[in-house]
N, C-alpha and C. Protein backbone atom coordinates (compact mmCIF):
# COMPACT_ATOMS: atom_id res chain seq x y z
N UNK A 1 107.51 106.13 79.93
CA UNK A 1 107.73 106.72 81.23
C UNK A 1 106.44 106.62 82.05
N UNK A 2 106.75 106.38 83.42
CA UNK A 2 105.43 106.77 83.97
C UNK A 2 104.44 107.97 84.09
N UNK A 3 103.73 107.78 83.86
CA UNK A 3 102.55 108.81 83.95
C UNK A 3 101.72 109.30 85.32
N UNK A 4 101.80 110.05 85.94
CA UNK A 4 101.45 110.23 87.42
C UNK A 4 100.38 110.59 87.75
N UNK A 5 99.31 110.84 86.13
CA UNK A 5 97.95 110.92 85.89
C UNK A 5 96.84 109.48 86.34
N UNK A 6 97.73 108.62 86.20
CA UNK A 6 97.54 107.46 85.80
C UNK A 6 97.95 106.73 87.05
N UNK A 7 99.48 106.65 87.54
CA UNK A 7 100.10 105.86 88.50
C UNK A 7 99.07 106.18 89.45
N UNK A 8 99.19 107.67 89.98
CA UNK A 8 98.72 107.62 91.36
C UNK A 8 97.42 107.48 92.02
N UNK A 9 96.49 107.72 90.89
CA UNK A 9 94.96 107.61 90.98
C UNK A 9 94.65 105.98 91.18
N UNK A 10 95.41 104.94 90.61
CA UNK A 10 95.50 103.29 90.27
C UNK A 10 95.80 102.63 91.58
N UNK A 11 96.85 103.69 92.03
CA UNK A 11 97.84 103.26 93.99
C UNK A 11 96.56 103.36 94.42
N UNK A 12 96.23 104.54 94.45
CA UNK A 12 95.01 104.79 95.61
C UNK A 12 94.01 104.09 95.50
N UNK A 13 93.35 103.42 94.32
CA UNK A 13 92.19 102.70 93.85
C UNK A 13 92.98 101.64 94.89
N UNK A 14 93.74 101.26 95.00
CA UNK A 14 94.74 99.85 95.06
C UNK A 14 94.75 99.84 96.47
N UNK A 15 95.26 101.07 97.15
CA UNK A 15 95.39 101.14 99.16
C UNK A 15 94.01 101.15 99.46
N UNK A 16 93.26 101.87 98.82
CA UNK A 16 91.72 102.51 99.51
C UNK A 16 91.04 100.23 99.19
N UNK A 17 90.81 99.55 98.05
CA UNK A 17 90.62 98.57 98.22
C UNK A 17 90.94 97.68 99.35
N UNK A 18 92.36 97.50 99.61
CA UNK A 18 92.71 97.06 100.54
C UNK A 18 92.53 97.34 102.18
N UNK A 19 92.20 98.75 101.54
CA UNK A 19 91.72 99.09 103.26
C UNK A 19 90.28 98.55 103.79
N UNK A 20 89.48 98.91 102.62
CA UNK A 20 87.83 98.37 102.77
C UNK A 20 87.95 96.58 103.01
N UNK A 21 89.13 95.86 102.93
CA UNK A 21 89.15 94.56 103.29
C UNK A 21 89.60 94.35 104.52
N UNK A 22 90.28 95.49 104.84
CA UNK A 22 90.90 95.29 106.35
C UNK A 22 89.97 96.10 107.73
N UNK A 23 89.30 97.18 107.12
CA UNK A 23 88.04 97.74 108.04
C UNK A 23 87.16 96.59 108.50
N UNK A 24 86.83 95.50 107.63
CA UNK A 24 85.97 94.25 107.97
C UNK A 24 86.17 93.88 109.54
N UNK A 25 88.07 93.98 109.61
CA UNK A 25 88.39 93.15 110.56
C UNK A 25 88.33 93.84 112.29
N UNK A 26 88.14 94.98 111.88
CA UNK A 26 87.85 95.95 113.43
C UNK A 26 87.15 95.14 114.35
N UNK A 27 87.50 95.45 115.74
CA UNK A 27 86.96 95.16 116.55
C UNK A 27 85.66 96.12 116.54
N UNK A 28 84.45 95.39 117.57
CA UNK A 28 83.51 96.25 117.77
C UNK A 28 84.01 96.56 119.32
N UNK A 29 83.42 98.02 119.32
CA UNK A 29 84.35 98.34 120.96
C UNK A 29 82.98 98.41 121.62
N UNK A 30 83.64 98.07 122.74
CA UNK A 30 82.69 97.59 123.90
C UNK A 30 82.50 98.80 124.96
N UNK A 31 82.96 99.99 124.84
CA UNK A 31 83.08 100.74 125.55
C UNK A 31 82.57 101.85 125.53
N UNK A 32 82.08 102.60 124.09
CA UNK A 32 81.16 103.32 123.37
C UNK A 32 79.62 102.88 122.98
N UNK A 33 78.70 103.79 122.99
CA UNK A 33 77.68 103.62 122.59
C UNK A 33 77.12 104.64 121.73
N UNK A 34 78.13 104.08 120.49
CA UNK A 34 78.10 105.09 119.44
C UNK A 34 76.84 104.38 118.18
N UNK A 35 76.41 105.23 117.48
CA UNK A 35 75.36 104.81 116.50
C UNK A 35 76.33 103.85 115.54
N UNK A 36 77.29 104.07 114.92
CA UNK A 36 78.06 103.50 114.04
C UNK A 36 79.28 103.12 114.19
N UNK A 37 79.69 101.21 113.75
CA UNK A 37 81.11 101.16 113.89
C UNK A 37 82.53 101.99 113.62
N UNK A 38 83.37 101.43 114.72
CA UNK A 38 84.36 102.24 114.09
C UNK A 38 84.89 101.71 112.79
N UNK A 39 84.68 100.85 111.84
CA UNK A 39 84.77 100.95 110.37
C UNK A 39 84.03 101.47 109.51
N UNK A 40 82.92 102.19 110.13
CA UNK A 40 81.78 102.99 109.18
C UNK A 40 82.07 104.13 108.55
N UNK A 41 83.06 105.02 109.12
CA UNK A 41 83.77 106.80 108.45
C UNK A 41 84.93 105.93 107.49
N UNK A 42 85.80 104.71 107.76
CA UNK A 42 86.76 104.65 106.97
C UNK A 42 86.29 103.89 105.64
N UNK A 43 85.47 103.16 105.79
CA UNK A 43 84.82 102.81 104.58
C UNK A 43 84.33 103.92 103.64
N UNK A 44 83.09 104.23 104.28
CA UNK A 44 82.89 105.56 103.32
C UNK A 44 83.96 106.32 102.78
N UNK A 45 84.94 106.88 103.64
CA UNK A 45 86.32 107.86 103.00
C UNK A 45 86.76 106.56 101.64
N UNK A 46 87.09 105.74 101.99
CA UNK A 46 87.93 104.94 101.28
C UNK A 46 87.04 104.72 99.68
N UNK A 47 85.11 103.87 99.90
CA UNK A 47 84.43 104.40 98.68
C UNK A 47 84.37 105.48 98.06
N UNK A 48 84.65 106.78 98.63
CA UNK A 48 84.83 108.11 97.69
C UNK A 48 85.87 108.28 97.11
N UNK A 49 86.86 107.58 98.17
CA UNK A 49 88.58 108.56 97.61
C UNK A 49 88.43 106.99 96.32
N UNK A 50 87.84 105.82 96.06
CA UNK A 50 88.30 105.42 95.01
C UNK A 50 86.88 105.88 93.75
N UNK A 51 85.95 106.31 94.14
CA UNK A 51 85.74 106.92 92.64
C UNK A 51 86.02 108.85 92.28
N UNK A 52 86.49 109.36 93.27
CA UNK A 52 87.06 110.07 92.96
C UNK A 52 88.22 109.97 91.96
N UNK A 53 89.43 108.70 92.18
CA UNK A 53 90.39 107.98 91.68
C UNK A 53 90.14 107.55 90.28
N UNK A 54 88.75 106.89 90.16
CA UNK A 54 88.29 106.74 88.88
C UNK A 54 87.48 107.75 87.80
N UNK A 55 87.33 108.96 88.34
CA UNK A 55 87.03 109.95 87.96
C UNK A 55 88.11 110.77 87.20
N UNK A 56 89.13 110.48 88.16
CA UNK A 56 90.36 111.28 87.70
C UNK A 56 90.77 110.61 86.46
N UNK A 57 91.51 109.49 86.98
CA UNK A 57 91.57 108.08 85.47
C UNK A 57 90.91 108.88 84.05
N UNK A 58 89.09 108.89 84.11
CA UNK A 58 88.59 108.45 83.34
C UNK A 58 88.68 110.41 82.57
N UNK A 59 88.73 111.37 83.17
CA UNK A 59 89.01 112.82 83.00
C UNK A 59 89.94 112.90 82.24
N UNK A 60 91.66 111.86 82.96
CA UNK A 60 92.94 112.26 81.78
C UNK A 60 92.64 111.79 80.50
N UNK A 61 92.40 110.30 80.68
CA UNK A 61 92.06 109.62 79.59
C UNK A 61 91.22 110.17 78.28
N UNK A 62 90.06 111.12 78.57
CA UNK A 62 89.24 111.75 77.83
C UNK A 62 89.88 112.82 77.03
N UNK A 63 91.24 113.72 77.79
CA UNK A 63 91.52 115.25 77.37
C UNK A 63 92.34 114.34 76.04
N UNK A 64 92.11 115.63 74.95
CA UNK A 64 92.72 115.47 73.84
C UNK A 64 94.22 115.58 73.61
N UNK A 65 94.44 116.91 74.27
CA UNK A 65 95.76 117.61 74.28
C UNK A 65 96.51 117.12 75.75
N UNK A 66 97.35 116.39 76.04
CA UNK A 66 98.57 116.49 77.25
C UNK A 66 99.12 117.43 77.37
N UNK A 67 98.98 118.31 78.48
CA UNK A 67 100.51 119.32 78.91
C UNK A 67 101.60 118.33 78.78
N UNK A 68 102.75 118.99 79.40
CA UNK A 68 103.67 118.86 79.42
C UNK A 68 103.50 117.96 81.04
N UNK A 69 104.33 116.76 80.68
CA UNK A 69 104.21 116.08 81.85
C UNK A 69 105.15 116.83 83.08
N UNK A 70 104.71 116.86 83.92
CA UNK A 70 105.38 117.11 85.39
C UNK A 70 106.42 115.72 86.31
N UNK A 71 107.86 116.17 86.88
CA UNK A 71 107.95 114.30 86.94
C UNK A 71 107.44 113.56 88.31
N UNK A 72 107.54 112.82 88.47
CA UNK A 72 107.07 111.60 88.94
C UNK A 72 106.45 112.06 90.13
N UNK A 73 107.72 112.95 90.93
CA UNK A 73 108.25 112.41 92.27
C UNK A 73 109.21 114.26 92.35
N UNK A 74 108.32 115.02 92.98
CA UNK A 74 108.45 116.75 92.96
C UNK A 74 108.99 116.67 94.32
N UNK A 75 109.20 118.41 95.09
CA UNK A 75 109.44 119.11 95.96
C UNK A 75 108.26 118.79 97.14
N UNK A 76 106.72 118.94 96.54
CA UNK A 76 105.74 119.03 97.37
C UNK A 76 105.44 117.76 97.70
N UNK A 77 105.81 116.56 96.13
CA UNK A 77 105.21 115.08 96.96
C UNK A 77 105.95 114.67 98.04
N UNK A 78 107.09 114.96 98.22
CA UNK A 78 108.12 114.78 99.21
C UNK A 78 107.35 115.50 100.20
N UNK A 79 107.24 116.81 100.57
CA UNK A 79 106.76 117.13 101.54
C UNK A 79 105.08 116.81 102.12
N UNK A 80 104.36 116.37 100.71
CA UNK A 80 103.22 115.84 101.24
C UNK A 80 103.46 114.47 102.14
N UNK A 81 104.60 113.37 101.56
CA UNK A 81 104.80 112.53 101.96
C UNK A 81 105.41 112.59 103.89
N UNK A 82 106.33 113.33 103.47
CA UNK A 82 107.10 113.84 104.89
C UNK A 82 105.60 114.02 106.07
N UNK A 83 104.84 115.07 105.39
CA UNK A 83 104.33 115.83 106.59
C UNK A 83 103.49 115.02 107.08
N UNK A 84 102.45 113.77 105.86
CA UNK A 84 101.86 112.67 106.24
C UNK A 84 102.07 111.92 107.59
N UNK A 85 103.67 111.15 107.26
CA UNK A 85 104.23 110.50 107.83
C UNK A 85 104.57 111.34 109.71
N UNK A 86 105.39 112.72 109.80
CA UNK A 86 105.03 113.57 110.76
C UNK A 86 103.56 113.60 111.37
N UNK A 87 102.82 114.14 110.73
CA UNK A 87 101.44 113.89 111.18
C UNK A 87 100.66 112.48 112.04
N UNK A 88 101.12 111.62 111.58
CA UNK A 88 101.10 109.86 112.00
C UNK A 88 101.71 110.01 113.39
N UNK A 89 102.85 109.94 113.35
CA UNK A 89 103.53 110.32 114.72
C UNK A 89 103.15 111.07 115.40
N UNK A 90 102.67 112.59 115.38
CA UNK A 90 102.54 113.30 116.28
C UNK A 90 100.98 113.15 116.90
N UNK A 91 100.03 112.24 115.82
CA UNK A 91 98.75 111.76 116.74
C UNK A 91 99.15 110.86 117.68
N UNK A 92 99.90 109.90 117.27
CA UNK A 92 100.35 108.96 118.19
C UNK A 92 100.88 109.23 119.39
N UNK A 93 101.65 110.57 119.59
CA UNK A 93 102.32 111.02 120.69
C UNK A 93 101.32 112.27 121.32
N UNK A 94 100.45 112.77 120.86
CA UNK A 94 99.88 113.96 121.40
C UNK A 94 98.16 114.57 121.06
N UNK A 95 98.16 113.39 120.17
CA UNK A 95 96.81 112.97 120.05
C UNK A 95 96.25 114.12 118.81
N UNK A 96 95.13 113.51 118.93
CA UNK A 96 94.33 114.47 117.19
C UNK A 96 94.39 115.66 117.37
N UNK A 97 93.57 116.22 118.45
CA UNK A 97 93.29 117.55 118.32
C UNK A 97 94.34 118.78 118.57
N UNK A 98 95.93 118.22 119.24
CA UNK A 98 96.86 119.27 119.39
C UNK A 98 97.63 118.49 118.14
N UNK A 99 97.74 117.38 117.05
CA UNK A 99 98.40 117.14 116.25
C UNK A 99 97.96 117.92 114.75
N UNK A 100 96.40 117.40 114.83
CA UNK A 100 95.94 118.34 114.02
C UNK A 100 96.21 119.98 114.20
N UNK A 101 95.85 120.93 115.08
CA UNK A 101 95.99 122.19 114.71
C UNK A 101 97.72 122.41 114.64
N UNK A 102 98.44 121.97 114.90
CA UNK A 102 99.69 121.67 114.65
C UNK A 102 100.03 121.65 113.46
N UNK A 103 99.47 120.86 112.68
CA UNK A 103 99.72 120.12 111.44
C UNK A 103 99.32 121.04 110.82
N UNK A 104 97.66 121.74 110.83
CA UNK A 104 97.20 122.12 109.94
C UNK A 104 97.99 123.72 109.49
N UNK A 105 98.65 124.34 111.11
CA UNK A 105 99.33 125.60 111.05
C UNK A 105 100.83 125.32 110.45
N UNK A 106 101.39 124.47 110.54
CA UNK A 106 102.70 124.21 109.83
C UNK A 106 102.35 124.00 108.36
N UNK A 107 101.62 123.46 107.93
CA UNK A 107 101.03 123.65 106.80
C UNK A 107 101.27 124.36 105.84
N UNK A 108 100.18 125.29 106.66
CA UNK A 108 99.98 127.18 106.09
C UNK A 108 101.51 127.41 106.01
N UNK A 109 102.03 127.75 107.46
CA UNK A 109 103.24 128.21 107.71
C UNK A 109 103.87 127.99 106.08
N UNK A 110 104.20 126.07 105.84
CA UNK A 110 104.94 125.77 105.05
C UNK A 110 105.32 126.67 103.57
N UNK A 111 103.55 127.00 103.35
CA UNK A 111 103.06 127.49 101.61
C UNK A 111 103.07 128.81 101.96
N UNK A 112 103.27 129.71 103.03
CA UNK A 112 103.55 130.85 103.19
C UNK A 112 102.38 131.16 102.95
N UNK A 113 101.08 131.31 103.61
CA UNK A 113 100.22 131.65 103.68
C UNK A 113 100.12 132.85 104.82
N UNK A 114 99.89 134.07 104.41
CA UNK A 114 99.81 135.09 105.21
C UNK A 114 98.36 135.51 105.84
N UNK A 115 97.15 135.47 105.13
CA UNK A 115 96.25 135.55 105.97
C UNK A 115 95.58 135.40 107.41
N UNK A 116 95.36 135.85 108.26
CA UNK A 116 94.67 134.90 109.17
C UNK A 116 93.20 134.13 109.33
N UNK A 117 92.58 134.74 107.69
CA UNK A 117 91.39 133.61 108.06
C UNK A 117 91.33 132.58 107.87
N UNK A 118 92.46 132.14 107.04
CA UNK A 118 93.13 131.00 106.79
C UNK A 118 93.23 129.94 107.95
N UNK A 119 93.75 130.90 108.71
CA UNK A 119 94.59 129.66 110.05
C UNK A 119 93.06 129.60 110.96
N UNK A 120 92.32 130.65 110.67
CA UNK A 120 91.28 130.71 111.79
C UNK A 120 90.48 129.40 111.21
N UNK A 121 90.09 129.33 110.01
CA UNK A 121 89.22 128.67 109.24
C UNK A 121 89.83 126.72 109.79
N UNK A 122 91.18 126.94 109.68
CA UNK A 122 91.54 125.29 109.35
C UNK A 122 90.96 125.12 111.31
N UNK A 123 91.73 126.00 112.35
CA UNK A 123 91.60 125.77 113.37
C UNK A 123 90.15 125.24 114.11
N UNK A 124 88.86 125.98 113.21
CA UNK A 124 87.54 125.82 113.76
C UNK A 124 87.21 124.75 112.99
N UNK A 125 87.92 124.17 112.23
CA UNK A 125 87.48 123.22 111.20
C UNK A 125 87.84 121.93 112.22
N UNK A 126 88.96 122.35 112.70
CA UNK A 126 89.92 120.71 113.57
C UNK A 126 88.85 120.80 114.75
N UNK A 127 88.59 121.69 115.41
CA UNK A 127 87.72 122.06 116.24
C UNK A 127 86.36 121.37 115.93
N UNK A 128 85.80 121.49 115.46
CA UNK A 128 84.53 121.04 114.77
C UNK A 128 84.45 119.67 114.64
N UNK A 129 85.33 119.01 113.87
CA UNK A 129 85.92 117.69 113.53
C UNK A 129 85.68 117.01 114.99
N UNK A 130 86.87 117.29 116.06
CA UNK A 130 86.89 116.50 117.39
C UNK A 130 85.75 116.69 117.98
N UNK A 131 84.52 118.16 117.80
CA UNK A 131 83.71 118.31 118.81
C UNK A 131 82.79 117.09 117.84
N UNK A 132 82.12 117.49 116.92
CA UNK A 132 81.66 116.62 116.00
C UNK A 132 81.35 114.83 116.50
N UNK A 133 82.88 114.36 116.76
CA UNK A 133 83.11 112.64 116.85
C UNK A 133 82.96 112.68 118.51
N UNK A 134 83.36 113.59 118.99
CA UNK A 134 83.60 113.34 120.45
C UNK A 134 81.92 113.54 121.23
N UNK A 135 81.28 114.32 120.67
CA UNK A 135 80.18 114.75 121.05
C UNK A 135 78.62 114.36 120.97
N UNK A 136 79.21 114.40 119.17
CA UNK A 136 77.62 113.88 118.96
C UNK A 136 77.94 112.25 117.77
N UNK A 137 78.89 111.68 117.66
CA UNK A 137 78.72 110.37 117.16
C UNK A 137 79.21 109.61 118.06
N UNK A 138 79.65 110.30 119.40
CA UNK A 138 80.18 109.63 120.39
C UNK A 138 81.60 108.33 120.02
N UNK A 139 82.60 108.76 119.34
CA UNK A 139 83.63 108.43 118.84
C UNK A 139 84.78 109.25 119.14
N UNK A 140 85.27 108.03 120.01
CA UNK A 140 86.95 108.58 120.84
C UNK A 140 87.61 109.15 119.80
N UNK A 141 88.58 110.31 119.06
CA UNK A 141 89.33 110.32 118.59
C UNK A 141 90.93 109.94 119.50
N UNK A 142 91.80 109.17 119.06
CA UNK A 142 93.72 109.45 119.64
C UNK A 142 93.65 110.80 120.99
N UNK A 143 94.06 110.35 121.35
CA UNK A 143 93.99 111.03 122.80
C UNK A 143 95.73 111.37 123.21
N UNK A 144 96.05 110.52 122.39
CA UNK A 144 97.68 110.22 122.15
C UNK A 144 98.52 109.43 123.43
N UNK A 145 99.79 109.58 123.39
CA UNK A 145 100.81 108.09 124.56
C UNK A 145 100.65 109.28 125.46
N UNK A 146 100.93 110.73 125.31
CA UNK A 146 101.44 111.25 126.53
C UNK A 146 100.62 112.23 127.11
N UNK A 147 99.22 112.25 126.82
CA UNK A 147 98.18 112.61 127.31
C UNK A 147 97.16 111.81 128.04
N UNK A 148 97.82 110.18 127.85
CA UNK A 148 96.56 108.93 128.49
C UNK A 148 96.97 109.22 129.60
């Protein structure tokens, strides 16, 4: 059977590769006068998320004892998958910074998170993020179709 210790850490080694071949191909934009390309944050993400990937790999591989496997393909990967895919769209239509706090409060909402430092925390976080790229690396984030 498949193993999801294994499968999914291997995908991601596998997308995050392929992405570091396709960041090559970015344009340089002519319109910013930012310190670093816009393939410079996705590279880096993509070198961590794959030795993170191989970390994980090399962690199952080591434990003596297996739990009880979990299957493939759950309640939450579906909804991680779903909300991904939602999330994609709603930058596209309304841009990062109202898709993100959007995203990040449906979220919470989803896992029934009752706190509010919770929502305060993700909100100054999205906050931070756009002031962050917009400000001081001087990097447009999605602005989205119905805000240009």
């Amino acid at each position: 059977m498949f193993n999801r210790n294994i499968i999914f850490p291997a995908l991601m080694i596998i997308v995050s590769m392929i992405t570091l071949v396709l960041i090559t191909q970015f344009a340089v934009p002519r319109y910013q006068d930012a310190s670093v390309g816009a393939g410079f944050f996705p590279a880096i993400i993509a070198i961590i998320q794959v030795f993170i990937c191989c970390v994980l790999i090399f962690q199952y591989l080591q434990k003596k004892a297996h739990q009880k496997e979990t299957p493939l393909i759950s309640r939450e990967s579906i909804f991680g998958v779903l909300f991904l895919i939602g999330y994609a769209l709603l930058i596209s239509l309304i841009g990062y910074l109202y898709a993100s706090l959007i995203g990040f409060t449906l979220y919470l909402v989803y896992y029934k998170i009752k706190q509010p430092l919770y929502y305060v925390i993700a909100w100054v976080f999205v906050l931070s993020i756009y002031y962050l790229f917009g400000e001081v690396f001087v990097i447009s984030l999605p602005e989205g179709l119905l805000f240009y």
